[in-house]
C-alpha atoms as a PDB file:
ATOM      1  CA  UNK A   1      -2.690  -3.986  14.376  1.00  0.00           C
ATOM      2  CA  UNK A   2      -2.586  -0.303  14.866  1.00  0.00           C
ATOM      3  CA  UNK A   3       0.243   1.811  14.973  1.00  0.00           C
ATOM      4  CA  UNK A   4      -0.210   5.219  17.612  1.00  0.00           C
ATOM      5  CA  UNK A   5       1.280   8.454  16.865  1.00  0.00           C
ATOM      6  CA  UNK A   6      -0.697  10.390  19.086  1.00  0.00           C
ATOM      7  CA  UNK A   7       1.837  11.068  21.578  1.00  0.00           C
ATOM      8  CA  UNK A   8       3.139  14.929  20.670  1.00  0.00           C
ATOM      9  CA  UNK A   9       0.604  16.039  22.274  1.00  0.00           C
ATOM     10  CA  UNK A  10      -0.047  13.865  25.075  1.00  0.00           C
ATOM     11  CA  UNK A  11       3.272  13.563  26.385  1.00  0.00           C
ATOM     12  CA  UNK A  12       5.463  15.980  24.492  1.00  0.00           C
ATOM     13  CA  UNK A  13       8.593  15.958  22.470  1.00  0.00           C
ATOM     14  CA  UNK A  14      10.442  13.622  25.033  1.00  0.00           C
ATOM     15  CA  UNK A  15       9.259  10.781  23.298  1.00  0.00           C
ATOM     16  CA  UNK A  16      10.625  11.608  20.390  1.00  0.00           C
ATOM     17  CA  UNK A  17      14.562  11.419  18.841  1.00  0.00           C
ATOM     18  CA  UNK A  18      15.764  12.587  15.356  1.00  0.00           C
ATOM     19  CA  UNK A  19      14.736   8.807  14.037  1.00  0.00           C
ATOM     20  CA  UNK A  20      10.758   9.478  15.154  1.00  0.00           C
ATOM     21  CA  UNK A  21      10.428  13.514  15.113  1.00  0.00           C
ATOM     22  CA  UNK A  22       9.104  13.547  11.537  1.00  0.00           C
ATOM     23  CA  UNK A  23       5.599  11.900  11.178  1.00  0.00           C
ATOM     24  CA  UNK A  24       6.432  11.248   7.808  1.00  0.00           C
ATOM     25  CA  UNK A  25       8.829   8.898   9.304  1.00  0.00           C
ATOM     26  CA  UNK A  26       6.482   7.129  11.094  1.00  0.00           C
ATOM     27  CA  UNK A  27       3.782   6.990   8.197  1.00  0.00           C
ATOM     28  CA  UNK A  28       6.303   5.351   6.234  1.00  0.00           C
ATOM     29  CA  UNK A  29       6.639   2.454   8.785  1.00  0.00           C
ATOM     30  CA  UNK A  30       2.740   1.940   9.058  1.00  0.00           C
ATOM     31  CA  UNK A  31       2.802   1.521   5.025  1.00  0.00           C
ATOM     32  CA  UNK A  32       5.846  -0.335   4.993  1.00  0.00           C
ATOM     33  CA  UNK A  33       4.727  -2.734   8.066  1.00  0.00           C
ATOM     34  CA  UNK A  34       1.207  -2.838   6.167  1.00  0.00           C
ATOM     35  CA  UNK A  35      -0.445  -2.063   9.653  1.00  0.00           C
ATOM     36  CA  UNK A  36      -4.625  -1.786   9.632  1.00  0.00           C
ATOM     37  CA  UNK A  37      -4.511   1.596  10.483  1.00  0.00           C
ATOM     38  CA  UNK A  38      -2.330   4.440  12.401  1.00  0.00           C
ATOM     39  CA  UNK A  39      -3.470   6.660  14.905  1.00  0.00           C
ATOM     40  CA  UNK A  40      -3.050  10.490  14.598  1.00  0.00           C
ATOM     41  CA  UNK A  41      -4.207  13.903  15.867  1.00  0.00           C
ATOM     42  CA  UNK A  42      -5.770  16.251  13.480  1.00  0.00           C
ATOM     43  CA  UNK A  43      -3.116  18.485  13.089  1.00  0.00           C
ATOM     44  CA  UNK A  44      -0.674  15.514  11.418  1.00  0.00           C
ATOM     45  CA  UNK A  45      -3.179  14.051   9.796  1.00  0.00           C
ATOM     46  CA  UNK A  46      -4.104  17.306   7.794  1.00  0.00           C
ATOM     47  CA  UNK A  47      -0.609  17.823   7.063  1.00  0.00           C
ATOM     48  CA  UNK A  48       1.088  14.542   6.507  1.00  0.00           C
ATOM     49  CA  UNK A  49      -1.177  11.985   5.824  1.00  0.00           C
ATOM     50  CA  UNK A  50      -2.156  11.041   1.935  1.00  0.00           C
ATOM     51  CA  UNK A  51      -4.547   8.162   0.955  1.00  0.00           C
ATOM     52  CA  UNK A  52      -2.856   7.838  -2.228  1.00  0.00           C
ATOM     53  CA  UNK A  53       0.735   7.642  -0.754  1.00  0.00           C
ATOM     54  CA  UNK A  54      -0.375   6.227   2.470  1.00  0.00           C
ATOM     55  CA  UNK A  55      -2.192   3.237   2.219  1.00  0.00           C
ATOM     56  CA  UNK A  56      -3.465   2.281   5.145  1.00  0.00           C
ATOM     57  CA  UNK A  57      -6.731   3.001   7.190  1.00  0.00           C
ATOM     58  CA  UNK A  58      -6.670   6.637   9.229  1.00  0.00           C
ATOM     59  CA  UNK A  59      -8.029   6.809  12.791  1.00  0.00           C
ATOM     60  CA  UNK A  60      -8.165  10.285  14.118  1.00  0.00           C
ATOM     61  CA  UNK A  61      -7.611  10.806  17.569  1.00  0.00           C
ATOM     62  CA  UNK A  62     -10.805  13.628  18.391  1.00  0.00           C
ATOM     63  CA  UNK A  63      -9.559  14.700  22.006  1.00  0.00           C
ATOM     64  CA  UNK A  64      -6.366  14.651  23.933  1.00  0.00           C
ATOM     65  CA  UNK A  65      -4.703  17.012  26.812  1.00  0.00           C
ATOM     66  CA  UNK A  66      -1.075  17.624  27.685  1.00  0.00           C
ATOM     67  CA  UNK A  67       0.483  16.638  30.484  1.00  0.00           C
ATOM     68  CA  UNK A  68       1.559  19.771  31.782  1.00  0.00           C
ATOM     69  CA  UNK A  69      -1.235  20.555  34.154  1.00  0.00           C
ATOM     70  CA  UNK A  70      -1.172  18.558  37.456  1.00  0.00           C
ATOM     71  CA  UNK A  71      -4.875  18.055  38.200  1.00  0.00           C
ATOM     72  CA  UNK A  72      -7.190  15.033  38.076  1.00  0.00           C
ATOM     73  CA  UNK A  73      -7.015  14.205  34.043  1.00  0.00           C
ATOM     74  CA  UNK A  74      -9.524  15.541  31.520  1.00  0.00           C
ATOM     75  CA  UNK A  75      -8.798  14.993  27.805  1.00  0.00           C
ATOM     76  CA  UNK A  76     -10.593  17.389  25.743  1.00  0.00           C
ATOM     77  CA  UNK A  77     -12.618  17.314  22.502  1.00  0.00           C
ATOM     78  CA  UNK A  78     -10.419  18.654  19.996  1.00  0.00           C
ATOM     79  CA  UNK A  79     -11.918  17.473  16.574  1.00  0.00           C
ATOM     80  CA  UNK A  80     -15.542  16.998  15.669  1.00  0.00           C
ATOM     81  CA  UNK A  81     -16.180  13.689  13.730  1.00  0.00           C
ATOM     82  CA  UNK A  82     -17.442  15.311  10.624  1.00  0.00           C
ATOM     83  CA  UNK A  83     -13.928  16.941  10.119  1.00  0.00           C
ATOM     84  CA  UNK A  84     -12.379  12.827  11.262  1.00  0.00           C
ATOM     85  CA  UNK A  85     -14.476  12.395   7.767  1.00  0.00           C
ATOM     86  CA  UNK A  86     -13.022  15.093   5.886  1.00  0.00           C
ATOM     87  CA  UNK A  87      -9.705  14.120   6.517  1.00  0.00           C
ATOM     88  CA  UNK A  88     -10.961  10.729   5.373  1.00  0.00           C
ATOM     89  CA  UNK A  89     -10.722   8.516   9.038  1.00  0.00           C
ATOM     90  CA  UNK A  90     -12.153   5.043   8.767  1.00  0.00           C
ATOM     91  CA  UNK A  91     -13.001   5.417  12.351  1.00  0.00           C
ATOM     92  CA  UNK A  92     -12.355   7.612  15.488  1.00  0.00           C
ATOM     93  CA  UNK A  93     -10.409   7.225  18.412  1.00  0.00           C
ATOM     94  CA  UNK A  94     -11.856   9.176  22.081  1.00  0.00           C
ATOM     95  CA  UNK A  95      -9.999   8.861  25.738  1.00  0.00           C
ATOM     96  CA  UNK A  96     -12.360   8.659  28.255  1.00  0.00           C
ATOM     97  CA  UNK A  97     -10.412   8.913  32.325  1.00  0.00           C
ATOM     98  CA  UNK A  98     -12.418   6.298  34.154  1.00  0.00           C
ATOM     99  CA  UNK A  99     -12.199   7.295  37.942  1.00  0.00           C
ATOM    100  CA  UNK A 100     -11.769  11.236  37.134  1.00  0.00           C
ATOM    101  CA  UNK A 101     -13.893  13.564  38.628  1.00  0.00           C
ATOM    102  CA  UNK A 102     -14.489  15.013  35.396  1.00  0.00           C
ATOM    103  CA  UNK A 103     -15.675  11.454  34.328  1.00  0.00           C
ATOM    104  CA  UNK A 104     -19.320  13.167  34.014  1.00  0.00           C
ATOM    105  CA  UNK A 105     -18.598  15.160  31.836  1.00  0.00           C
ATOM    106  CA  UNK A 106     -15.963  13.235  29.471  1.00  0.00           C
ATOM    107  CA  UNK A 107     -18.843  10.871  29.582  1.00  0.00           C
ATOM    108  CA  UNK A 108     -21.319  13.481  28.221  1.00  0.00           C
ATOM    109  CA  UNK A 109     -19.111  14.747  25.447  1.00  0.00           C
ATOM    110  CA  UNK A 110     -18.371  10.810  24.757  1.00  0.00           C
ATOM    111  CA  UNK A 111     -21.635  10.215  24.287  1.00  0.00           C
ATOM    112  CA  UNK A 112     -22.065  12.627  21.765  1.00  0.00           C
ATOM    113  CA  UNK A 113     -19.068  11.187  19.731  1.00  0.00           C
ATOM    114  CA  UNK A 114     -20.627   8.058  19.905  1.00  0.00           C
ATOM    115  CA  UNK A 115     -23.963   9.202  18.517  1.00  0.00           C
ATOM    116  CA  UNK A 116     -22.365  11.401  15.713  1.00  0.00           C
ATOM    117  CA  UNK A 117     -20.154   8.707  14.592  1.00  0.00           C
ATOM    118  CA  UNK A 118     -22.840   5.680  14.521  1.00  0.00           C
ATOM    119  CA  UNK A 119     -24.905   7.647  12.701  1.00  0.00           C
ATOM    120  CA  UNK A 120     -22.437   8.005   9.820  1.00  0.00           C
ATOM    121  CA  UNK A 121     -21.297   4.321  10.036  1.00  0.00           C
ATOM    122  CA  UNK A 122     -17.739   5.009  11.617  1.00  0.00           C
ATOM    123  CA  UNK A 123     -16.654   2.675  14.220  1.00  0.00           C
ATOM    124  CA  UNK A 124     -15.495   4.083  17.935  1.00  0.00           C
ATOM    125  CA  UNK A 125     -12.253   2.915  19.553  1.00  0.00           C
ATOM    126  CA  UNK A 126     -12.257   4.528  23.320  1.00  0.00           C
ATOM    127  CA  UNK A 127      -9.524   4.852  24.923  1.00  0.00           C
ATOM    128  CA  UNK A 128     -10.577   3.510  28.218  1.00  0.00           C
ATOM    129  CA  UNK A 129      -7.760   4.442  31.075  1.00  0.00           C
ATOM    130  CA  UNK A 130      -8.640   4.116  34.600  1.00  0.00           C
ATOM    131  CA  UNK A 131      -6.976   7.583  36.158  1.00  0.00           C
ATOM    132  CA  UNK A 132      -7.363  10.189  39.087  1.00  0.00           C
ATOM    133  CA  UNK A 133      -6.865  10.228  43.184  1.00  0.00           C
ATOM    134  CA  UNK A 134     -10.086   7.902  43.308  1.00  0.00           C
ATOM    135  CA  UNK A 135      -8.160   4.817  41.363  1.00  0.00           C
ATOM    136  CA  UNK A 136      -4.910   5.796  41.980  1.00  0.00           C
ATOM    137  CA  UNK A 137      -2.554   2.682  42.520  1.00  0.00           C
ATOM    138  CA  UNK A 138      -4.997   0.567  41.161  1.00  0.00           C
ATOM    139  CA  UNK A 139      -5.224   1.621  37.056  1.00  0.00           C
ATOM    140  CA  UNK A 140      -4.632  -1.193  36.210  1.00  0.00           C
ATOM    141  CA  UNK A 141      -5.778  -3.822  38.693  1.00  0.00           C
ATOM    142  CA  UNK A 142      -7.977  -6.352  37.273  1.00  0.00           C
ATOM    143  CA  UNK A 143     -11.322  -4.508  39.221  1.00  0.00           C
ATOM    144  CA  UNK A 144     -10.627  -1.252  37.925  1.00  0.00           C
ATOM    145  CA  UNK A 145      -9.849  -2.280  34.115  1.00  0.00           C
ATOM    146  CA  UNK A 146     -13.052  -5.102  34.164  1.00  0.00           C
ATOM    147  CA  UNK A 147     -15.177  -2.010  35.315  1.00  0.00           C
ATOM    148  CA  UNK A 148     -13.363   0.768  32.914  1.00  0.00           C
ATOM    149  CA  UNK A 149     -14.284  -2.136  30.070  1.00  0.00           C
ATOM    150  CA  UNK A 150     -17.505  -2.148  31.218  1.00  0.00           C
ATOM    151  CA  UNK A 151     -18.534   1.500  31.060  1.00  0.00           C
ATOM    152  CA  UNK A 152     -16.770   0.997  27.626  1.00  0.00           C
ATOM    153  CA  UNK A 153     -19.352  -1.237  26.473  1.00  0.00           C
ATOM    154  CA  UNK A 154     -22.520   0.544  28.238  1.00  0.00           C
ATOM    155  CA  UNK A 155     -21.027   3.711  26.545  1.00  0.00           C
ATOM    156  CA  UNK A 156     -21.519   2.074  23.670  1.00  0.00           C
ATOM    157  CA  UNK A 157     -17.775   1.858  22.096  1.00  0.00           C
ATOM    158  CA  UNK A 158     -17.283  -0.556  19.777  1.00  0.00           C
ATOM    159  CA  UNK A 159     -13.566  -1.547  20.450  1.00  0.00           C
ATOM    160  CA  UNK A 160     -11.868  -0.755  23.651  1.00  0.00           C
ATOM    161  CA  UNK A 161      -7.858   0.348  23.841  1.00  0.00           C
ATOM    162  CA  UNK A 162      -6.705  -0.674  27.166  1.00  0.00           C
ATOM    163  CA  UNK A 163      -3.663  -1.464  29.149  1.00  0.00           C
ATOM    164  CA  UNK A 164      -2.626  -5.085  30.209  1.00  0.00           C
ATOM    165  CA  UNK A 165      -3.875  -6.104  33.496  1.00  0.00           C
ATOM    166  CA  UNK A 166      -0.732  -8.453  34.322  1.00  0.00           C
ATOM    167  CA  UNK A 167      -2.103 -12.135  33.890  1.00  0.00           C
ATOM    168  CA  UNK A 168      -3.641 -13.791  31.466  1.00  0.00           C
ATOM    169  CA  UNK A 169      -6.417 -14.461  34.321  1.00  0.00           C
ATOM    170  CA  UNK A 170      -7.226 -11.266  34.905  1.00  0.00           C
ATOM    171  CA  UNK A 171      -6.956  -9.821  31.839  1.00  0.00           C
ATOM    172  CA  UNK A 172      -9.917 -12.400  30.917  1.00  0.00           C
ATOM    173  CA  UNK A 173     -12.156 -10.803  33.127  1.00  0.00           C
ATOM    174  CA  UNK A 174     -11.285  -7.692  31.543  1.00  0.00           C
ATOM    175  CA  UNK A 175     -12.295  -8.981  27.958  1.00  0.00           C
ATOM    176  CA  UNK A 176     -15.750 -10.497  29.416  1.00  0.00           C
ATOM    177  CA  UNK A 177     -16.530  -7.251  31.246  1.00  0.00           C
ATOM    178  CA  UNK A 178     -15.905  -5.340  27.997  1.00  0.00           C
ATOM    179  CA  UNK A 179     -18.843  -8.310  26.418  1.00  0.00           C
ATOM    180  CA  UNK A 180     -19.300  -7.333  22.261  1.00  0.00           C
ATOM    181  CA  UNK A 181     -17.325  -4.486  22.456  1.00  0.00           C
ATOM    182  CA  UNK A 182     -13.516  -6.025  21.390  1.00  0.00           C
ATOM    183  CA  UNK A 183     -10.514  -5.589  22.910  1.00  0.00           C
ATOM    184  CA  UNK A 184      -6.992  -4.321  21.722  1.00  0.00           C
ATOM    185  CA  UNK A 185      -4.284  -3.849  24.111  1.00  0.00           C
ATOM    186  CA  UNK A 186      -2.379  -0.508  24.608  1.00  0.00           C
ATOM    187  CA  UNK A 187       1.625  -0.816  23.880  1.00  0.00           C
ATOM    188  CA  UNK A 188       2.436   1.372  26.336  1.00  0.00           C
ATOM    189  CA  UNK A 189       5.773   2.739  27.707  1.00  0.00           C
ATOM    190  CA  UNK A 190       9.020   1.448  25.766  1.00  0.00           C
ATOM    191  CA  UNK A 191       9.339  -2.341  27.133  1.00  0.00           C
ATOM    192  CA  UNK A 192      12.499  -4.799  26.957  1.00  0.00           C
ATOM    193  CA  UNK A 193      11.187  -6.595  24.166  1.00  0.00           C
ATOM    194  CA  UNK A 194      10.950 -10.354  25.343  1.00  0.00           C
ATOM    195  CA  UNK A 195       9.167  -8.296  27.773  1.00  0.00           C
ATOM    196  CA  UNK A 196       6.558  -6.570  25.163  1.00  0.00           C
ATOM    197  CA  UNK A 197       6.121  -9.539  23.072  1.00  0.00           C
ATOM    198  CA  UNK A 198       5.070 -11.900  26.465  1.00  0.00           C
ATOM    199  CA  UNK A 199       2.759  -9.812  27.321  1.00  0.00           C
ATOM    200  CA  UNK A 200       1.223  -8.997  24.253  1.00  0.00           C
ATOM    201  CA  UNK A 201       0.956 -13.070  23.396  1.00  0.00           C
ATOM    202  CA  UNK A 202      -0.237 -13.305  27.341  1.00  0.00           C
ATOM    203  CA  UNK A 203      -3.260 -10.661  26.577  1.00  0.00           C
ATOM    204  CA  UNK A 204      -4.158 -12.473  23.188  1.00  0.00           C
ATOM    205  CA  UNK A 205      -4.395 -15.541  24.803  1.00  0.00           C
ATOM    206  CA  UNK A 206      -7.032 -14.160  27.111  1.00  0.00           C
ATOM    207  CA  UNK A 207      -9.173 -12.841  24.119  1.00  0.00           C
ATOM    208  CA  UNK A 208      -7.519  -9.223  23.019  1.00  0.00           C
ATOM    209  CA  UNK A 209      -8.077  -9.225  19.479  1.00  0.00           C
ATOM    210  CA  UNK A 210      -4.895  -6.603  18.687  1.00  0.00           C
ATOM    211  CA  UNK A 211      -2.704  -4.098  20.216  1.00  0.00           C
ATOM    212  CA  UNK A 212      -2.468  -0.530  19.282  1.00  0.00           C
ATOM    213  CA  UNK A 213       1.094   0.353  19.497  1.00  0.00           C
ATOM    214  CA  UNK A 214       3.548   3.374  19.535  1.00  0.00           C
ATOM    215  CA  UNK A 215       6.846   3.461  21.248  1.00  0.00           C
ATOM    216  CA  UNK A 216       7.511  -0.033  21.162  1.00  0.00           C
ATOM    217  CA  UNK A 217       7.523   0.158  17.277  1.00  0.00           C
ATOM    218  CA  UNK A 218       8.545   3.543  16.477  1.00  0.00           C
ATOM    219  CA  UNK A 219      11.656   3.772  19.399  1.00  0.00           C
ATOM    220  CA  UNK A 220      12.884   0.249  18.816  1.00  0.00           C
ATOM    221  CA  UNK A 221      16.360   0.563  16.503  1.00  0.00           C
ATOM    222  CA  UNK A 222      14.453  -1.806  13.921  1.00  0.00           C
ATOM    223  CA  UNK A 223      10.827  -0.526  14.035  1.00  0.00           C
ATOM    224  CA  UNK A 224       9.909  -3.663  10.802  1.00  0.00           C
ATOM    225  CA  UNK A 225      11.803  -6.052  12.768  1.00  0.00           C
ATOM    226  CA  UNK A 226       9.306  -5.575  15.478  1.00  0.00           C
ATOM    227  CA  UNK A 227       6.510  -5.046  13.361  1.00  0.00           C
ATOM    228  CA  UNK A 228       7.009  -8.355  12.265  1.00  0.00           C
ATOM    229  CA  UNK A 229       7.713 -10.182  15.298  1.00  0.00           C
ATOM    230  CA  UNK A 230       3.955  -8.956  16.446  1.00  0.00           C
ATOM    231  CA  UNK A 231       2.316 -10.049  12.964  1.00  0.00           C
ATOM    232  CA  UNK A 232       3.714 -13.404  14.408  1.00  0.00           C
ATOM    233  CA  UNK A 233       1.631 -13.240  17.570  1.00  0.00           C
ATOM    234  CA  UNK A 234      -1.306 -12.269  15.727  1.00  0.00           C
ATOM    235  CA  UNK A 235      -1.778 -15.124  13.140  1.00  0.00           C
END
């Protein structure tokens, strides 16, 4: 159970309120709601995040783009996984666009990741989104995410973040495309929250073994209320 704060730079401030601005905020949730680990961008995690306060595993997000520009998506490395270490990340987080025409080259620069951090012993969770005019329409059909979980795995990442691919059925596929490399399921955008909870049980059920989570958590008006109601799904 992951908690995502990664979204300042990939989306902006509109995400954010008075309640959710402050990452200390949202540190203090991923202590209080004793997550596995939260998800941050250098930049927060150099100035916010203490082992000794904050006791909970780092994961440092090590590219990202805005979304400002209007072209097929490229998310670029930002942070090199010897400064992840420094900053003391338990393992390190990379979006690769499946279907971009820069795949080629996020797929290079992946690859490098992959190498850098296996060779120090720190475990790779790709981001594995299906995105440009070549899949557009169909991100998250269950073709498209089964073969996005597949490069994941041929990569060579050892846990996948992906999005839900609407039935337990498919989503099944999904998991035995992504074969040893594990699945956790992407929150997403803000959800009703019978709604979030269904389909987080629905994607465990088919063989997700988590969710990494954001707005769901950190925009609901009782962010450990909902914390808790997913522990519940997960035992």
């Amino acid at each position: 159970m992951f908690l995502a704060y990664d979204h300042g730079l990939e989306h902006g401030p509109t995400d954010f309120t008075d309640a959710n601005i402050d990452p200390s905020k949202i540190l203090d949730i991923a202590v209080k709601g004793k997550y596995d680990g939260i998800i941050l961008q250098r930049g927060i995690a150099e100035k916010y995040f203490n082992h000794k306060i904050h006791r909970t595993n780092l994961i440092i997000k090590l590219n990202g783009k805005t979304n400002l520009v209007k072209d097929e998506p490229y998310s670029a490395p930002l942070c090199a996984v010897d400064e992840a270490i420094k900053l003391g990340a338990g393992a390190v987080g990379y979006t690769v666009y499946v279907g971009s025409t820069f795949e080629a080259q996020m797929f290079k620069e992946f690859s490098r990741v992959i190498e850098e951090a296996h060779r120090r012993d720190l475990p790779v969770v790709a981001w594995m989104y299906p995105r440009g005019a070549s899949v557009k329409g169909k991100e998250k059909s269950k073709e498209i995410l089964a073969y996005a979980a597949r490069v994941g795995l041929e990569l060579g990442a050892d846990m996948l973040k992906m999005h839900y691919a609407g039935s337990i059925e498919d989503m099944r596929w999904v998991v035995k495309s992504a074969g040893k490399s594990r699945i956790i399921i992407s929150g997403g955008e803000k959800l009703d929250e019978k709604e979030f909870i269904s389909d987080l049980r629905d994607s465990l059920k088919s063989g997700c073994c988590g969710i990494a989570v954001g707005r769901n958590v950190w925009q609901s008006k009782d962010p450990l209320d909902i914390t808790y109601k997913i522990k519940l799904c997960l035992t």
